[in-house]
N, C-alpha and C. Protein backbone atom coordinates (compact mmCIF):
# COMPACT_ATOMS: atom_id res chain seq x y z
N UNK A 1 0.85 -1.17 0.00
CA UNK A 1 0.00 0.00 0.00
C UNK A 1 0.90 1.23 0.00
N UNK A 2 0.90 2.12 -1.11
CA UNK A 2 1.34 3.42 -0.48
C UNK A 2 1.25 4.42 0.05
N UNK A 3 2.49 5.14 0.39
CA UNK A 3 2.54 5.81 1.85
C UNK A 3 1.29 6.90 1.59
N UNK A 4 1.18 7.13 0.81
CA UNK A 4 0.57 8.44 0.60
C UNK A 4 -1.04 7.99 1.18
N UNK A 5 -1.17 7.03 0.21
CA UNK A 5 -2.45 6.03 0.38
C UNK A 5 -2.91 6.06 1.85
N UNK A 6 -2.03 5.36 2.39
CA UNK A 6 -1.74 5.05 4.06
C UNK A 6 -2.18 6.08 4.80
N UNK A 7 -1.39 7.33 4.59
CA UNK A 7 -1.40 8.23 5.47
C UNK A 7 -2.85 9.22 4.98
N UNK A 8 -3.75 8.96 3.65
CA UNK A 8 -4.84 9.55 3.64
C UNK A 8 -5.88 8.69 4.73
N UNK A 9 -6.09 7.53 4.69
CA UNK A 9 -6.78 6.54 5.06
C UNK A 9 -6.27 6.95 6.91
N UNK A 10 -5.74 7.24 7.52
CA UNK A 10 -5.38 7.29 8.52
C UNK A 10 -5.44 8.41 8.88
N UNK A 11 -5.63 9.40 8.17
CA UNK A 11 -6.38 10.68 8.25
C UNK A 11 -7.58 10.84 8.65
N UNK A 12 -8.34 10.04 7.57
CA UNK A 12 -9.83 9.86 7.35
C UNK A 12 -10.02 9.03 8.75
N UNK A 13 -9.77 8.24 9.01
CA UNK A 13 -10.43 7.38 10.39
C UNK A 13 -9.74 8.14 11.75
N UNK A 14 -9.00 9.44 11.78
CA UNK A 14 -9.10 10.17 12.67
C UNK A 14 -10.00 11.34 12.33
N UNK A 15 -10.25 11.53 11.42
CA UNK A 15 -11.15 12.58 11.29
C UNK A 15 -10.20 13.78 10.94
N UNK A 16 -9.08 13.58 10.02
CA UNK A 16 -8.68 14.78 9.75
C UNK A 16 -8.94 14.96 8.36
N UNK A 17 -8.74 16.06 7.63
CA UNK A 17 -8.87 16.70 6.73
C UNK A 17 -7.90 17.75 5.90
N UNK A 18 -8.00 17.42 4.64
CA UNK A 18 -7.20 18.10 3.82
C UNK A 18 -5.61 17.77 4.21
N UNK A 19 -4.72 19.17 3.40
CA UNK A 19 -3.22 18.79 3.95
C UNK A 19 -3.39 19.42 5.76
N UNK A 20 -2.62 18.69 6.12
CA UNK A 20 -2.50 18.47 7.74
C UNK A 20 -1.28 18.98 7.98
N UNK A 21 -1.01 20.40 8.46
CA UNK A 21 0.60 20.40 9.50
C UNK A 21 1.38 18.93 10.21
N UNK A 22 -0.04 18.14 10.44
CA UNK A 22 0.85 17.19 11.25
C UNK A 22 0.84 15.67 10.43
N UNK A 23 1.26 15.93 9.08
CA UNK A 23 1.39 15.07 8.16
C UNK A 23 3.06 13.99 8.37
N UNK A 24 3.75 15.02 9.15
CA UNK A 24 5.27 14.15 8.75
C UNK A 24 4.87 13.77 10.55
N UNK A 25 4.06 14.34 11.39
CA UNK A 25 4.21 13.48 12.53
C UNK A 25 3.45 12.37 12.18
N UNK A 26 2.46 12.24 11.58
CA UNK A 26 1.84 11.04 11.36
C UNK A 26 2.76 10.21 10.67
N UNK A 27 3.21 10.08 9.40
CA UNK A 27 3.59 9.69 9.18
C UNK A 27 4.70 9.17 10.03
N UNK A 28 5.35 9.64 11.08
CA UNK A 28 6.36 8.81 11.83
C UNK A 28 5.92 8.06 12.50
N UNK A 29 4.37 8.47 12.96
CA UNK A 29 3.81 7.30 13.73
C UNK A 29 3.74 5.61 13.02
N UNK A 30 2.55 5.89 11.55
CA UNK A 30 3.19 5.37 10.75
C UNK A 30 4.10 4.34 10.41
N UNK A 31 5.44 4.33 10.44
CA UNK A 31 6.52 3.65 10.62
C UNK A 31 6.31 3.12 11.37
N UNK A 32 6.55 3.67 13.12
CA UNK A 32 6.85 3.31 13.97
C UNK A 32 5.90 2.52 14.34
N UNK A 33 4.59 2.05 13.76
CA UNK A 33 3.93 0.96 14.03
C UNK A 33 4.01 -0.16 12.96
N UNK A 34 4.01 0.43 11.99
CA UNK A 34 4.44 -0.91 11.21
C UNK A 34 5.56 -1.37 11.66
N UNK A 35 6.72 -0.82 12.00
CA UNK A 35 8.26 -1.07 12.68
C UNK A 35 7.48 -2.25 13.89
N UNK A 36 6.36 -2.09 14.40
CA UNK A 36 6.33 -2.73 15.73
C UNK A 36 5.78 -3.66 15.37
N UNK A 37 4.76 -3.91 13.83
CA UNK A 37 4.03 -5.26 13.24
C UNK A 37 5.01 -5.82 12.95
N UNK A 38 6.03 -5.65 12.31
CA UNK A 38 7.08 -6.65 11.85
C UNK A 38 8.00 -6.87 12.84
N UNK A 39 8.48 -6.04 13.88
CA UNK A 39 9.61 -6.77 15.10
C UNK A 39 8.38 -7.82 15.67
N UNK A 40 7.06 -7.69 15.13
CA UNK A 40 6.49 -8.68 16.63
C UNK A 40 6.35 -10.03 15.78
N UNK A 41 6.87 -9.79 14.34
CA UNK A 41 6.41 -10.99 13.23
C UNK A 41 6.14 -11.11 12.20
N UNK A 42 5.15 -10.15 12.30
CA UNK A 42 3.88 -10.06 10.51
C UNK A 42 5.14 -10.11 9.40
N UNK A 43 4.87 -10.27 8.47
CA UNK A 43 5.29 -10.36 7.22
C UNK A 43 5.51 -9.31 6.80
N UNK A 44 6.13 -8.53 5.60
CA UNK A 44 6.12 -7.47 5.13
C UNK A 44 4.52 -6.96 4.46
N UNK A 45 4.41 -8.62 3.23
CA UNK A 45 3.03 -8.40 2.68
C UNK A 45 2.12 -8.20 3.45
N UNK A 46 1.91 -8.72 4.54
CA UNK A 46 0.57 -8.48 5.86
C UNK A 46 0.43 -7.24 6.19
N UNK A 47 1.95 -6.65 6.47
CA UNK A 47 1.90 -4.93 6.98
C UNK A 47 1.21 -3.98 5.42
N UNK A 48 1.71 -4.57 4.59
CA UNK A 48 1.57 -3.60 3.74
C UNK A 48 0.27 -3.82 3.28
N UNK A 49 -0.40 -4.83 3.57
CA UNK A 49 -1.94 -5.10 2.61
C UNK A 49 -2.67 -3.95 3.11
N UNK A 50 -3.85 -3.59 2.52
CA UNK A 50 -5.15 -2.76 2.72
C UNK A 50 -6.13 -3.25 4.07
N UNK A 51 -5.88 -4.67 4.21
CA UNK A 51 -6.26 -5.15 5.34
C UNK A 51 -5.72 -4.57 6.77
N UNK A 52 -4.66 -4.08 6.36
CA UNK A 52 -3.85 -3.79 7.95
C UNK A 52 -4.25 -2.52 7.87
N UNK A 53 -4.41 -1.37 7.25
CA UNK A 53 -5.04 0.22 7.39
C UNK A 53 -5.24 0.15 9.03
N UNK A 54 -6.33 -0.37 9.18
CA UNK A 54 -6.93 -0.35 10.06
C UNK A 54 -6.49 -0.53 11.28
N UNK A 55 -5.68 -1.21 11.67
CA UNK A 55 -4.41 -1.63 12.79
C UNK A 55 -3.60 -0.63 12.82
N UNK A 56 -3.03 -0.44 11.57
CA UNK A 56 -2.29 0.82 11.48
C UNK A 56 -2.75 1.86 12.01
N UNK A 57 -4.01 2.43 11.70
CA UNK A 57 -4.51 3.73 11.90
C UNK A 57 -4.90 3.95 13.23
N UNK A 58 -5.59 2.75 13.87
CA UNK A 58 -5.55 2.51 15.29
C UNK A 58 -4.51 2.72 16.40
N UNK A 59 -3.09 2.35 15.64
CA UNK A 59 -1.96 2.74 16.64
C UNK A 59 -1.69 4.16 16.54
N UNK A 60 -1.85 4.68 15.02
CA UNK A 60 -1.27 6.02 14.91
C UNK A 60 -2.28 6.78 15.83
N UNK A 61 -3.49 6.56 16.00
CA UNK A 61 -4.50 6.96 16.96
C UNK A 61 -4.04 7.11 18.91
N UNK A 62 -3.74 5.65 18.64
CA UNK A 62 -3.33 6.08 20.10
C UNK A 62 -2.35 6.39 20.46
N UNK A 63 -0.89 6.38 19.76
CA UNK A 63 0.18 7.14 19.95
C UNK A 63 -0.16 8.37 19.44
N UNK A 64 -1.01 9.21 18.94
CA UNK A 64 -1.17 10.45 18.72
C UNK A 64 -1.99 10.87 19.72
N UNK A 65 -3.02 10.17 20.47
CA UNK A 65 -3.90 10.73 21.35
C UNK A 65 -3.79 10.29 23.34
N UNK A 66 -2.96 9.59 22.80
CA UNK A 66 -2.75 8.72 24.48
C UNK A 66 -1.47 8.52 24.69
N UNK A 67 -0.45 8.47 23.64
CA UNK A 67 1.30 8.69 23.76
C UNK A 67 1.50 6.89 24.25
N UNK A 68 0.81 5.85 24.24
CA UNK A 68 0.72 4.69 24.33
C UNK A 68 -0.35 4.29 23.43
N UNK A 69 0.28 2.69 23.83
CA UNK A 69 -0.63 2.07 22.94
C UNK A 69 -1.96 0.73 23.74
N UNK A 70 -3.10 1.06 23.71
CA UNK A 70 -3.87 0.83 23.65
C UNK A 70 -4.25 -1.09 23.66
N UNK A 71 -4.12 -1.88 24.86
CA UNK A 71 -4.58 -2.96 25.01
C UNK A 71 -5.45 -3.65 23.75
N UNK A 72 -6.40 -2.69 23.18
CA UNK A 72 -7.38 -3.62 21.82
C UNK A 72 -5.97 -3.81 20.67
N UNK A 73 -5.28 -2.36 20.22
CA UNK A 73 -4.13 -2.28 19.46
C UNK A 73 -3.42 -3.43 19.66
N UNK A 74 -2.97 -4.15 21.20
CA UNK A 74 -1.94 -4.83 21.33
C UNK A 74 -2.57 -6.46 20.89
N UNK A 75 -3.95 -6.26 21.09
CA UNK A 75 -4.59 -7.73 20.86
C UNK A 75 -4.49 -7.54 19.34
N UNK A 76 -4.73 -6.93 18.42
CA UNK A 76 -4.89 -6.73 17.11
C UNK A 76 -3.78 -7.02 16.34
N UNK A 77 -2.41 -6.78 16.82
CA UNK A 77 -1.66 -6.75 16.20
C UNK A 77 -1.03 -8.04 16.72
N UNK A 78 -1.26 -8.29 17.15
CA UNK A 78 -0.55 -10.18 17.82
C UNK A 78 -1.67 -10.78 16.83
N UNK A 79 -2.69 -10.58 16.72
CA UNK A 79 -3.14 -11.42 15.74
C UNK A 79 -2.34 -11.11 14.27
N UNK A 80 -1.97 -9.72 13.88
CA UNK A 80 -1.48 -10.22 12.48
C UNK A 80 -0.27 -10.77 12.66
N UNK A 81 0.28 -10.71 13.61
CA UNK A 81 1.92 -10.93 13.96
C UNK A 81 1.46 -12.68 13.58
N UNK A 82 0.36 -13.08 14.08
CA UNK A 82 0.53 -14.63 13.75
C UNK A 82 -0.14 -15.35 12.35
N UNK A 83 -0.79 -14.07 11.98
CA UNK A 83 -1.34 -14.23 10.30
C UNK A 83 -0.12 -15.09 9.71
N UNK A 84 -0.76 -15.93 8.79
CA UNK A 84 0.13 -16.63 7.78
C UNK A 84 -0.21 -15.79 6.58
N UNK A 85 0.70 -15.73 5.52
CA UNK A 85 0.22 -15.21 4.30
C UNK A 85 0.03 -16.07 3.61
N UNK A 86 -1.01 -15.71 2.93
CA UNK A 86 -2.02 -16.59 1.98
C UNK A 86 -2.13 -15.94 0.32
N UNK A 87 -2.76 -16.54 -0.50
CA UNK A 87 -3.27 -16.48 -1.66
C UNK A 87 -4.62 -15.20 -1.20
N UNK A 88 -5.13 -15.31 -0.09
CA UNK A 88 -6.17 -14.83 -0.11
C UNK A 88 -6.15 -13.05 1.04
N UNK A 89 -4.78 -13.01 1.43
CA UNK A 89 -4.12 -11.54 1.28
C UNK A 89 -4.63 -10.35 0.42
N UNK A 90 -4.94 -9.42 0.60
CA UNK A 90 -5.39 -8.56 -0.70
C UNK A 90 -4.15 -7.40 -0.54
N UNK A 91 -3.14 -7.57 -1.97
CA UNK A 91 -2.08 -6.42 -1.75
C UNK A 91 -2.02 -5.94 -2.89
């Protein structure tokens, strides 16, 4: 998925709009959670599918709004950490 992609979609499910001043902080969040899907396991393809947005956008959420991360986040992402990749992946 690209970044650009990523970081609109993660906009939208915080409720932001248009260009954002806090576009390059998001975006570090960003990283720094995909950085934490793959040290915990996931695959590259898993992080990057359209399926993960949502995990993603969830952490950038609570490291943007709580400076931690969020017990549902930590259950969510141990599940993709143990995803197998499949044929049936959408990337």
């Amino acid at each position: 998925m690209a970044e650009v992609n990523l970081l609109e979609k993660v906009k939208n499910w915080m409720g932001f709009s248009g260009n954002n001043y806090q576009d390059e902080r998001l975006k570090s969040y960003i990283d720094e959670i995909k950085q934490y899907l793959l040290d915990g396991g996931a695959s590259q393809e898993i992080v990057d599918a359209p399926t993960s947005a949502g995990v993603i956008a969830r952490g950038v959420s609570d490291l943007y709004y709580e400076g931690a991360l969020s017990p549902y986040f930590k259950e969510r992402a141990t599940q993709i950490c143990l995803k197998k990749v499949n044929k049936d992946v959408q990337t």
